[in-house]
PDB file of N, CA and C in Angstrom:
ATOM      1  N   UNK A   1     -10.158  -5.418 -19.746  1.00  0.00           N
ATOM      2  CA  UNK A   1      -9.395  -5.150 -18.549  1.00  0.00           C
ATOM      3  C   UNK A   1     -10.255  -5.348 -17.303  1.00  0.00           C
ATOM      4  N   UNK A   2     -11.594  -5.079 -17.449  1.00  0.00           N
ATOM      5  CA  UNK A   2     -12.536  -5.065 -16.254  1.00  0.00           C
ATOM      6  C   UNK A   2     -12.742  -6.620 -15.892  1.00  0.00           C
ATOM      7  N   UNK A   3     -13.024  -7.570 -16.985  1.00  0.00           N
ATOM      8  CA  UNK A   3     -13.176  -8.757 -16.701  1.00  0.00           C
ATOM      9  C   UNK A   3     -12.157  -9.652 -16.025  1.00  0.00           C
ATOM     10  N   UNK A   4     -10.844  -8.954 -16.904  1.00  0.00           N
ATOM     11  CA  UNK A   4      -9.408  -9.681 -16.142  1.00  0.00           C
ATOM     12  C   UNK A   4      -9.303  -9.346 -14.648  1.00  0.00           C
ATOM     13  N   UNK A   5      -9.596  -8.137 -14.102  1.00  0.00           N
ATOM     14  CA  UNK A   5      -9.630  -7.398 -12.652  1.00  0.00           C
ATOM     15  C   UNK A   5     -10.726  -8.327 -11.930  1.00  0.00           C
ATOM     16  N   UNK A   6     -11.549  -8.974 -12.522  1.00  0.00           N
ATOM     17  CA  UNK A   6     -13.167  -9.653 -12.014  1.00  0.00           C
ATOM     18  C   UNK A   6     -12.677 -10.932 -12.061  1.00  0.00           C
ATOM     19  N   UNK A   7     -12.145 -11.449 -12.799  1.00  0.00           N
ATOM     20  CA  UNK A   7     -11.375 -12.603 -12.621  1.00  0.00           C
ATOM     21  C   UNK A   7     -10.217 -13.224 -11.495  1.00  0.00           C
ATOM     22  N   UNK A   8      -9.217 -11.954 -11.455  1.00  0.00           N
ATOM     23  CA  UNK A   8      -8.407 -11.699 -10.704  1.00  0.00           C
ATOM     24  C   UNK A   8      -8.870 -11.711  -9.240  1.00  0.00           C
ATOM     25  N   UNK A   9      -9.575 -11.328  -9.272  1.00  0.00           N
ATOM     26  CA  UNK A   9     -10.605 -10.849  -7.519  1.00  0.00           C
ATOM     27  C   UNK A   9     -10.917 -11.993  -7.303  1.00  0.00           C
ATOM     28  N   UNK A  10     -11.773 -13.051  -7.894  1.00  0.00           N
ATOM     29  CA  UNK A  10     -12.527 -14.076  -7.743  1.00  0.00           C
ATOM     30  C   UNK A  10     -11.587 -14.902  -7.724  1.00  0.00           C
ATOM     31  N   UNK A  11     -10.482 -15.091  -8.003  1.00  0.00           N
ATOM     32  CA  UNK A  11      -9.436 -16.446  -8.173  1.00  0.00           C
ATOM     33  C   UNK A  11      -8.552 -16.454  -6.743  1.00  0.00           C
ATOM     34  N   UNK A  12      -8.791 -14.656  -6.649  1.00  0.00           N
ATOM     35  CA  UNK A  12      -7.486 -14.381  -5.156  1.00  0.00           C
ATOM     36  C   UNK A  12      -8.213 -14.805  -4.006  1.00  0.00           C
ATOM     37  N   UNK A  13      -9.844 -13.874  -4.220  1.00  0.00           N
ATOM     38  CA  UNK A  13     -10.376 -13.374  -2.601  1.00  0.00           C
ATOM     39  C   UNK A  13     -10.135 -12.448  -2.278  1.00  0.00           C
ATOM     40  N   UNK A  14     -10.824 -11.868  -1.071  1.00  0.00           N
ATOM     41  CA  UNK A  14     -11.128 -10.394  -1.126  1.00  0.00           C
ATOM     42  C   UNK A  14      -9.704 -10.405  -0.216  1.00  0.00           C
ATOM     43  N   UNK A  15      -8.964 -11.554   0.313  1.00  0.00           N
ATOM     44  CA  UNK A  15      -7.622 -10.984   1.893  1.00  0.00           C
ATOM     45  C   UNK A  15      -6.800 -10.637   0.572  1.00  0.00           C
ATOM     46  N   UNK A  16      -6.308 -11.146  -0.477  1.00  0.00           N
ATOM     47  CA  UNK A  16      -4.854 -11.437  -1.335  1.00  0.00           C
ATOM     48  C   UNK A  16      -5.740  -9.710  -2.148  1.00  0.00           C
ATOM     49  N   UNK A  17      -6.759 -10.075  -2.541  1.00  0.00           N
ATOM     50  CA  UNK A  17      -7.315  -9.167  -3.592  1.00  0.00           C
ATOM     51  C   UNK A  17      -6.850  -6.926  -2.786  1.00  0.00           C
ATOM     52  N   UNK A  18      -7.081  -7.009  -1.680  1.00  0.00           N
ATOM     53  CA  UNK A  18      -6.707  -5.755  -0.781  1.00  0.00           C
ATOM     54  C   UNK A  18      -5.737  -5.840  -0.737  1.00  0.00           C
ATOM     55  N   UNK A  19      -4.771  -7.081  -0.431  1.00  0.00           N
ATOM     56  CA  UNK A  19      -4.022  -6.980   0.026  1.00  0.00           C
ATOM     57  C   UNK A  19      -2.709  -6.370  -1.638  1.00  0.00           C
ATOM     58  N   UNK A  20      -3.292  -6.926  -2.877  1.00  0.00           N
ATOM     59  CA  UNK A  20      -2.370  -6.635  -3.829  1.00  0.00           C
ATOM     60  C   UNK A  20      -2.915  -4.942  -3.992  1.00  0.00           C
ATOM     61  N   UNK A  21      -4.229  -4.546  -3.754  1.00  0.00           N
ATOM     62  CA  UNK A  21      -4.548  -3.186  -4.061  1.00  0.00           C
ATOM     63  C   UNK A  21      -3.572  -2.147  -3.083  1.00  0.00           C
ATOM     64  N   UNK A  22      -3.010  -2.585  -2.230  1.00  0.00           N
ATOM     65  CA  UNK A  22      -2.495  -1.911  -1.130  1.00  0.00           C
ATOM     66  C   UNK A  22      -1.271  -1.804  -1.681  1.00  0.00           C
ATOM     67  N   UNK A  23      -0.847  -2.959  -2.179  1.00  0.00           N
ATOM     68  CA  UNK A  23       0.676  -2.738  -2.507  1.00  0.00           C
ATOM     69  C   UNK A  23       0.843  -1.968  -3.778  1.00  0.00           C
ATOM     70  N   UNK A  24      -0.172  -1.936  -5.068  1.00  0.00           N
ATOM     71  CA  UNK A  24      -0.033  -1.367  -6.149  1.00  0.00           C
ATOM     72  C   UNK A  24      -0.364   0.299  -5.362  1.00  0.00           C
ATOM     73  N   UNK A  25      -0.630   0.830  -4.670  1.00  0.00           N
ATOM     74  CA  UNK A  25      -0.898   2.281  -3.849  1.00  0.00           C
ATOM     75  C   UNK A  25       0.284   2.715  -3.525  1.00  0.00           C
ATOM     76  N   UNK A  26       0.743   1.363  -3.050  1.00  0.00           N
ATOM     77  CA  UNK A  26       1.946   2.025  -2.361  1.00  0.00           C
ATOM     78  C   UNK A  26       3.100   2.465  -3.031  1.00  0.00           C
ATOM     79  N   UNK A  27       3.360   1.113  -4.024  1.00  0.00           N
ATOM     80  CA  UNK A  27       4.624   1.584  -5.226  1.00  0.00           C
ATOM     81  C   UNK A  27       4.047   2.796  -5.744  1.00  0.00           C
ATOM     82  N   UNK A  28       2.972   3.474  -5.858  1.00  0.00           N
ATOM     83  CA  UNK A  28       2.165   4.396  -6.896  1.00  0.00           C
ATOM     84  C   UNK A  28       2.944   5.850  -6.260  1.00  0.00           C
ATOM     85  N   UNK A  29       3.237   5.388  -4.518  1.00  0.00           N
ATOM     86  CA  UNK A  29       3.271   6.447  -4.017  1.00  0.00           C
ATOM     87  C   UNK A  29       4.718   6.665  -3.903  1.00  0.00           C
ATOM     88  N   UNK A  30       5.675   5.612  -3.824  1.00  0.00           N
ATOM     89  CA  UNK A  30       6.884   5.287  -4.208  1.00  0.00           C
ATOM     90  C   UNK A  30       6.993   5.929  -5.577  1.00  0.00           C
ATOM     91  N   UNK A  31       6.278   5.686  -6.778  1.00  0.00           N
ATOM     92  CA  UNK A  31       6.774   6.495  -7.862  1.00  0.00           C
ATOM     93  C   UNK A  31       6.454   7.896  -8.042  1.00  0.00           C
ATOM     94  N   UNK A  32       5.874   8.413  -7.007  1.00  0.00           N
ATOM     95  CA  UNK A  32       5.464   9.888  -7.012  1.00  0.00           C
ATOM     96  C   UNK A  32       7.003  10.243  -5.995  1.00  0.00           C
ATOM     97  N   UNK A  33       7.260   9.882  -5.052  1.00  0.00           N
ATOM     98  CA  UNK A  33       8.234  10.677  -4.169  1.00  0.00           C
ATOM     99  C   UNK A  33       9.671  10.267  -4.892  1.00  0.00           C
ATOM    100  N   UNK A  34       9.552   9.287  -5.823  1.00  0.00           N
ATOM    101  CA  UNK A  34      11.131   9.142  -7.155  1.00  0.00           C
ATOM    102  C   UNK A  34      10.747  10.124  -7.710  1.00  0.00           C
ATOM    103  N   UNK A  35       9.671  10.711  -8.444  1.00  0.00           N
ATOM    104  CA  UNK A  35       9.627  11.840  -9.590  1.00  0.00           C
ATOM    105  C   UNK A  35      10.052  13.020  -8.912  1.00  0.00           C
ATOM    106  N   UNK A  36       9.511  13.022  -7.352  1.00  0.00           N
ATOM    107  CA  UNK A  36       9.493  14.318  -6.825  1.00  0.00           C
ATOM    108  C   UNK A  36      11.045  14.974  -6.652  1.00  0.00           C
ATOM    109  N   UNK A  37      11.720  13.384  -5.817  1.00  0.00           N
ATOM    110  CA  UNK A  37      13.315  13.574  -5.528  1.00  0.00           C
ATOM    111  C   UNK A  37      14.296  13.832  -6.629  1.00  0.00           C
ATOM    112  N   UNK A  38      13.956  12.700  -7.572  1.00  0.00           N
ATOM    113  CA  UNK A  38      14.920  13.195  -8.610  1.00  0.00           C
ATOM    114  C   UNK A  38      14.921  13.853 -10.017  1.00  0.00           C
ATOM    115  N   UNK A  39      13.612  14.550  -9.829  1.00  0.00           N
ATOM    116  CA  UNK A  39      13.375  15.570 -11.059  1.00  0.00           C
ATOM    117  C   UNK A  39      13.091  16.511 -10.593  1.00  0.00           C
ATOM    118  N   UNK A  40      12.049  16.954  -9.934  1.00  0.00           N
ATOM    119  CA  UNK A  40      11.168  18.533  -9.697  1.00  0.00           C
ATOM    120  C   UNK A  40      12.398  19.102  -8.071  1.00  0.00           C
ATOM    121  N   UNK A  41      12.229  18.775  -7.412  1.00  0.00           N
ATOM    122  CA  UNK A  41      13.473  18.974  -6.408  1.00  0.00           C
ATOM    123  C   UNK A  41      14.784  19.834  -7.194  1.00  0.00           C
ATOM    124  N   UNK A  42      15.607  19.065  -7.441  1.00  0.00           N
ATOM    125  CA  UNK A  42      17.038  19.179  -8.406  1.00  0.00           C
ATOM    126  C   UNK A  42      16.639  20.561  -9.328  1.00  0.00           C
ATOM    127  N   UNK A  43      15.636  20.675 -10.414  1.00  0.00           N
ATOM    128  CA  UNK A  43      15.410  20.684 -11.381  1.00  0.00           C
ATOM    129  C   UNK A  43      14.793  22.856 -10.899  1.00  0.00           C
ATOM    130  N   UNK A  44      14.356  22.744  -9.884  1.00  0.00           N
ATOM    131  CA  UNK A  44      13.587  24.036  -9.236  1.00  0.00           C
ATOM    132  C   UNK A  44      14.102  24.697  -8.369  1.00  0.00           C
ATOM    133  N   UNK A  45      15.067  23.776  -7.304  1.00  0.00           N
ATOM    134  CA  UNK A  45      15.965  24.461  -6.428  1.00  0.00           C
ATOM    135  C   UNK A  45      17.251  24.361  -6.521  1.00  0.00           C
ATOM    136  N   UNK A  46      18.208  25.453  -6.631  1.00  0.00           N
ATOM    137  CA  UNK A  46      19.674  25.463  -7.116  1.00  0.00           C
ATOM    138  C   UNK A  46      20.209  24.233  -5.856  1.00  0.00           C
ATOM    139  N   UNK A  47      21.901  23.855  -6.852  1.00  0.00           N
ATOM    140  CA  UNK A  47      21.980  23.234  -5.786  1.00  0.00           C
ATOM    141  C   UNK A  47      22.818  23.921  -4.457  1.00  0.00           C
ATOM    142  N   UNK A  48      23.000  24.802  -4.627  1.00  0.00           N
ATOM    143  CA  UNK A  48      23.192  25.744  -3.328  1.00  0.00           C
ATOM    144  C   UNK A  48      22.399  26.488  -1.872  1.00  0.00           C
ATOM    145  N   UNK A  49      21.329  25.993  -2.042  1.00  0.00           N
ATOM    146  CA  UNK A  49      20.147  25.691  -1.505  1.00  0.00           C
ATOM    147  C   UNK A  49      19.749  24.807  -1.581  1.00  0.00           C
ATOM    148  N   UNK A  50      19.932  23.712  -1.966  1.00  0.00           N
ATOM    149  CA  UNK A  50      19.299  22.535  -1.529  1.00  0.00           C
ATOM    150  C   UNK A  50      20.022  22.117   0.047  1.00  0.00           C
ATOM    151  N   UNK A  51      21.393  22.205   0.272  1.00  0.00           N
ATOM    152  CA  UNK A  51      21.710  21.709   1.425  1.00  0.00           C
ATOM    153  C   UNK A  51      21.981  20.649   1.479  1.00  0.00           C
ATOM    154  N   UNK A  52      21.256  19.863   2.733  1.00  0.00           N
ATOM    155  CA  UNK A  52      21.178  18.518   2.874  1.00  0.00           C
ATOM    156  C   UNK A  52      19.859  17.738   2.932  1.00  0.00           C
ATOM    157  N   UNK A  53      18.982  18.325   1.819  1.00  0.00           N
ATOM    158  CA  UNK A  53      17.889  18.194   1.393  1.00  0.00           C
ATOM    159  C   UNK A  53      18.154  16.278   0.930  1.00  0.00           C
ATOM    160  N   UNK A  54      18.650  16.594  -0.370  1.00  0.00           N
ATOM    161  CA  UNK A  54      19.041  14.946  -0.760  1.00  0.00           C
ATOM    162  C   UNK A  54      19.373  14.287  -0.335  1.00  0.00           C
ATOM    163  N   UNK A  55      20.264  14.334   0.150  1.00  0.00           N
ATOM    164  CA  UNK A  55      21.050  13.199   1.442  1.00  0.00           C
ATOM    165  C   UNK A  55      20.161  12.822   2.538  1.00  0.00           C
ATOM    166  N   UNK A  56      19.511  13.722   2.855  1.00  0.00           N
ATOM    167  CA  UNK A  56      18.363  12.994   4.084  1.00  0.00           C
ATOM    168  C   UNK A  56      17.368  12.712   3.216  1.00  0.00           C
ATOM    169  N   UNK A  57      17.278  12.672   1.878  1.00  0.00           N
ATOM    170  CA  UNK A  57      16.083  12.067   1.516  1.00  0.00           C
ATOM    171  C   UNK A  57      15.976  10.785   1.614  1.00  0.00           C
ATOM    172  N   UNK A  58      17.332  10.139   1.033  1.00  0.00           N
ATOM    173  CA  UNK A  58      18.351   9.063   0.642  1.00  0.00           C
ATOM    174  C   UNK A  58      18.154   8.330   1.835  1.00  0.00           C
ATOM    175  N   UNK A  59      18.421   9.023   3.004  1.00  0.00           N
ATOM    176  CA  UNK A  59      18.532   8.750   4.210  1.00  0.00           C
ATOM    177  C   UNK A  59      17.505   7.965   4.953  1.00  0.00           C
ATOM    178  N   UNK A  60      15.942   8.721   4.536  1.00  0.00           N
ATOM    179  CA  UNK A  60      14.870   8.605   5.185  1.00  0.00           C
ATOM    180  C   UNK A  60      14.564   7.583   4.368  1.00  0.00           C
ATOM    181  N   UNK A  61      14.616   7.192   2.892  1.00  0.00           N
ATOM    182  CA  UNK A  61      14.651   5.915   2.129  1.00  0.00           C
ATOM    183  C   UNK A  61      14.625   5.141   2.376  1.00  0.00           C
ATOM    184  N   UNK A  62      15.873   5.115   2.733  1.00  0.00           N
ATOM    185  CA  UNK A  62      16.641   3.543   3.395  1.00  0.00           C
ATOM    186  C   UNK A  62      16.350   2.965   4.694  1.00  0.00           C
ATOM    187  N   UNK A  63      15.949   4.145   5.809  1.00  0.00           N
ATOM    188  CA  UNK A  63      15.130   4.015   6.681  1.00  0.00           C
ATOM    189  C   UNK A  63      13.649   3.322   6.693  1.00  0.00           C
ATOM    190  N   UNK A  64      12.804   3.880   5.645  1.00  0.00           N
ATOM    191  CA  UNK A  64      11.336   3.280   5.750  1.00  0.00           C
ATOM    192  C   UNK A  64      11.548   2.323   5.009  1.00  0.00           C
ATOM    193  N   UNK A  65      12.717   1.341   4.103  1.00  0.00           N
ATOM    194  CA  UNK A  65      12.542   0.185   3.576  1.00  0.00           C
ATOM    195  C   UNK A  65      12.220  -0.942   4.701  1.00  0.00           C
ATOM    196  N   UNK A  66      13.105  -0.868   5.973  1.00  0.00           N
ATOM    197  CA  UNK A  66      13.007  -2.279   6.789  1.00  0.00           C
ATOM    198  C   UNK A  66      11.676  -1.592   7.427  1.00  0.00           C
ATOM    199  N   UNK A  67      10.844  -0.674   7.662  1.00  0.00           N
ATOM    200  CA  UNK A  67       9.882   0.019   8.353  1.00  0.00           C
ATOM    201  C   UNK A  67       8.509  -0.878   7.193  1.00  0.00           C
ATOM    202  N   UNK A  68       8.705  -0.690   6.281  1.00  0.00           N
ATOM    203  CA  UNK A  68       7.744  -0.964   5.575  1.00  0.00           C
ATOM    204  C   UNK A  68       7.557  -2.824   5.004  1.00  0.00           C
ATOM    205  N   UNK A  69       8.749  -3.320   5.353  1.00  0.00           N
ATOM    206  CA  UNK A  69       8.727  -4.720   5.275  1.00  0.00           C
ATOM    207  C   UNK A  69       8.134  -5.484   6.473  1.00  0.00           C
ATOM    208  N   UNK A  70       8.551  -4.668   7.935  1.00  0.00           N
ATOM    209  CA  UNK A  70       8.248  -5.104   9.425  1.00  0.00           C
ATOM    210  C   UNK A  70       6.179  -4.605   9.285  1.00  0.00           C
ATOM    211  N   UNK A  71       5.802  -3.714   8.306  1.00  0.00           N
ATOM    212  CA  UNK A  71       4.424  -3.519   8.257  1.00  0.00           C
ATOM    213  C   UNK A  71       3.542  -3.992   7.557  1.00  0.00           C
ATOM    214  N   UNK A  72       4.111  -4.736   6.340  1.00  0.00           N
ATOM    215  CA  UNK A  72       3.416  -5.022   5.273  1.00  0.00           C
ATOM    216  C   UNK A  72       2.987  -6.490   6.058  1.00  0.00           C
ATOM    217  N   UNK A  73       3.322  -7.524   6.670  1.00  0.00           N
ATOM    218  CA  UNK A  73       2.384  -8.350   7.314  1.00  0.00           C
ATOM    219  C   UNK A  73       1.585  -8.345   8.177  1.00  0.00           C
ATOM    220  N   UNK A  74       1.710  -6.958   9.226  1.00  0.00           N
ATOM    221  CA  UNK A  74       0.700  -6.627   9.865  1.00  0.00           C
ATOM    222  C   UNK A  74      -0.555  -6.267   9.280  1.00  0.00           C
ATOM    223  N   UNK A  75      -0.698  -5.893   8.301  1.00  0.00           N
ATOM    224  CA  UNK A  75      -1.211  -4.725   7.667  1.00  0.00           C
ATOM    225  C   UNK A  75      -2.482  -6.215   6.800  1.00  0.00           C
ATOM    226  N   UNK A  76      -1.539  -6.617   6.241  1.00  0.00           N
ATOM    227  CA  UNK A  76      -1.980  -8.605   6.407  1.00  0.00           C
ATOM    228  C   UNK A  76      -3.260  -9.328   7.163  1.00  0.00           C
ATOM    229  N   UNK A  77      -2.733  -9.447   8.509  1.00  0.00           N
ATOM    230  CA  UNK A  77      -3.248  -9.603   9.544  1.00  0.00           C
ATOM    231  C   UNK A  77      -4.299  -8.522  10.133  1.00  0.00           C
ATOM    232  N   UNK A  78      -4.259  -7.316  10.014  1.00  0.00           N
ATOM    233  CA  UNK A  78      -5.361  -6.902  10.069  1.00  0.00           C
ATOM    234  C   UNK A  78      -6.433  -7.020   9.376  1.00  0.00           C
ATOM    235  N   UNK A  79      -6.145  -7.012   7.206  1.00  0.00           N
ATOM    236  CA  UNK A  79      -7.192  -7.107   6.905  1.00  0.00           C
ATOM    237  C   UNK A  79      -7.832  -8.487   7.217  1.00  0.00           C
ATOM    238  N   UNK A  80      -7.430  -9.496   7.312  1.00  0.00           N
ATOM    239  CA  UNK A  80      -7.820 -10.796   7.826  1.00  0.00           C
ATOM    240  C   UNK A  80      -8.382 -10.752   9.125  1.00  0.00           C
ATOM    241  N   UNK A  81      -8.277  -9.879  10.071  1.00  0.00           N
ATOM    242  CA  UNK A  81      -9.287  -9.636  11.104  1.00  0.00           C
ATOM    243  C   UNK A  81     -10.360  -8.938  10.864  1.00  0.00           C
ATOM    244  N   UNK A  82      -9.999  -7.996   9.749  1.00  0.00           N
ATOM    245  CA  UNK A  82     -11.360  -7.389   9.412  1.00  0.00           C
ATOM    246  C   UNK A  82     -12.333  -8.147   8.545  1.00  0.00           C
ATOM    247  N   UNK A  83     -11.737  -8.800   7.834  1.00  0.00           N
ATOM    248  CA  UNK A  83     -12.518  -9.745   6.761  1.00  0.00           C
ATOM    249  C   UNK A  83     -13.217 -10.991   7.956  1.00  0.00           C
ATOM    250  N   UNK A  84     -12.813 -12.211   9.018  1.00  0.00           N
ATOM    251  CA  UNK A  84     -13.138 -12.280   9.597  1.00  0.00           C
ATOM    252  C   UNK A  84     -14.481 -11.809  10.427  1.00  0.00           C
ATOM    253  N   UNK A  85     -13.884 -10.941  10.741  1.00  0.00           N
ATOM    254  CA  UNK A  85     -15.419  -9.662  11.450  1.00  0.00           C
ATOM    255  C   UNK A  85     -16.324  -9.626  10.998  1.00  0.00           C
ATOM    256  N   UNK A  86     -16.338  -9.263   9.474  1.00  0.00           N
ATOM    257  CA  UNK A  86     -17.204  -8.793   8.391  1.00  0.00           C
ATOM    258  C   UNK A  86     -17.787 -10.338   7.932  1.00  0.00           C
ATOM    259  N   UNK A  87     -16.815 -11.119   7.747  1.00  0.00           N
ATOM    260  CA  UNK A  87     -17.908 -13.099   7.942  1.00  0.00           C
ATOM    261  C   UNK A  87     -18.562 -13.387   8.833  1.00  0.00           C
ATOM    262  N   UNK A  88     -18.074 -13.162  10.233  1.00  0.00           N
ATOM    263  CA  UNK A  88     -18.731 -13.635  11.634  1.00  0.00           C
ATOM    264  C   UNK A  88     -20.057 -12.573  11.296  1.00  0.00           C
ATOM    265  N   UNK A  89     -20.400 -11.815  11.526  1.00  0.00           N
ATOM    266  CA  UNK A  89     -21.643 -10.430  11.210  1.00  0.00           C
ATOM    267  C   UNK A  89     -22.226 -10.826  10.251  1.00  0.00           C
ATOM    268  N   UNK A  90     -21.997 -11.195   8.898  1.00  0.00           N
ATOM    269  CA  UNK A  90     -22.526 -11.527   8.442  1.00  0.00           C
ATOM    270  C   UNK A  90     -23.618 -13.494   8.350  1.00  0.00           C
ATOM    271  N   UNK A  91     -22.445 -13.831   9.222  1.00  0.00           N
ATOM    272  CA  UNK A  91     -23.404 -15.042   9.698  1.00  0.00           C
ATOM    273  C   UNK A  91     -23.938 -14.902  10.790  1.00  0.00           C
ATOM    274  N   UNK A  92     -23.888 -14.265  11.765  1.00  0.00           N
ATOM    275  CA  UNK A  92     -24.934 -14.391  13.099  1.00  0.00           C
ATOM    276  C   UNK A  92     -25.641 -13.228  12.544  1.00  0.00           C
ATOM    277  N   UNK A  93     -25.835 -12.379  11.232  1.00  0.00           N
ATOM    278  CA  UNK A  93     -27.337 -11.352  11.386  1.00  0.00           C
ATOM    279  C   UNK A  93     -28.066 -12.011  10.363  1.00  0.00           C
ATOM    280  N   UNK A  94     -27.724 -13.093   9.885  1.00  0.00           N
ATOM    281  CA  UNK A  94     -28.948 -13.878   8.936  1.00  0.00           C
ATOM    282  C   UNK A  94     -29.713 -14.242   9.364  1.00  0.00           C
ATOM    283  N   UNK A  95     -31.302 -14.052   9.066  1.00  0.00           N
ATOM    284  CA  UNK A  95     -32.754 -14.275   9.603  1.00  0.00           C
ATOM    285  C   UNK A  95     -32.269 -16.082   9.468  1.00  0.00           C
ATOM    286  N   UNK A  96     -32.721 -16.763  10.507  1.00  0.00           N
ATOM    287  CA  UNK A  96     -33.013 -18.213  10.089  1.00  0.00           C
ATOM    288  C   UNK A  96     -33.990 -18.367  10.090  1.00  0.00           C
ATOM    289  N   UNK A  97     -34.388 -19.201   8.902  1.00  0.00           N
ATOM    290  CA  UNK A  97     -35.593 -19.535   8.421  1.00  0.00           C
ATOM    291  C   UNK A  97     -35.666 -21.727   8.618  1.00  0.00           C
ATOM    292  N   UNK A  98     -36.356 -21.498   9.155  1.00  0.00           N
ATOM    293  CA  UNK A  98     -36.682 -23.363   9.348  1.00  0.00           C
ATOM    294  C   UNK A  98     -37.993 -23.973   8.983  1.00  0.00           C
TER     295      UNK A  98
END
């Protein structure tokens, strides 16, 4: 598995290589707030107290989908400015030797 990940890195580059680590974080965090909504939620608080707990969850959902599509190329573009940065620095602090 380590070699396939070492492979993977080296075939992408470090912009595609962050850039897929970012997105596997994010679904990670997407499958933590599905477990949260539709098991432990439901499952701990009656639904007579819940309210309008679910429905604005639903709500806020559907909301950060176009939020998170309008970010995921910025997010892009930054690491590519940072990677950038981190090339330029690394070529103007090399000793030249002649």
């Amino acid at each position: 598995m380590k070699s396939f990940l070492h492979r993977l890195h080296a075939r992408c580059g470090d912009l595609w290589w962050y850039a897929i680590l970012l997105f596997v974080a994010q679904r990670f965090g997407d499958v933590i707030n599905m477990f949260v909504g539709m098991w432990l939620v439901p499952k701990y608080v009656p639904q007579d107290e819940l309210g309008a707990v679910l429905p604005l969850m639903s709500f806020v959902g559907f909301i950060g989908l176009p939020l998170t599509l309008i970010t995921i190329p910025f997010l892009k573009f930054i690491i590519v400015f940072v990677f950038t940065a981190m090339l330029a620095v690394d070529v103007f602090c090399k000793k030249r030797t002649i």
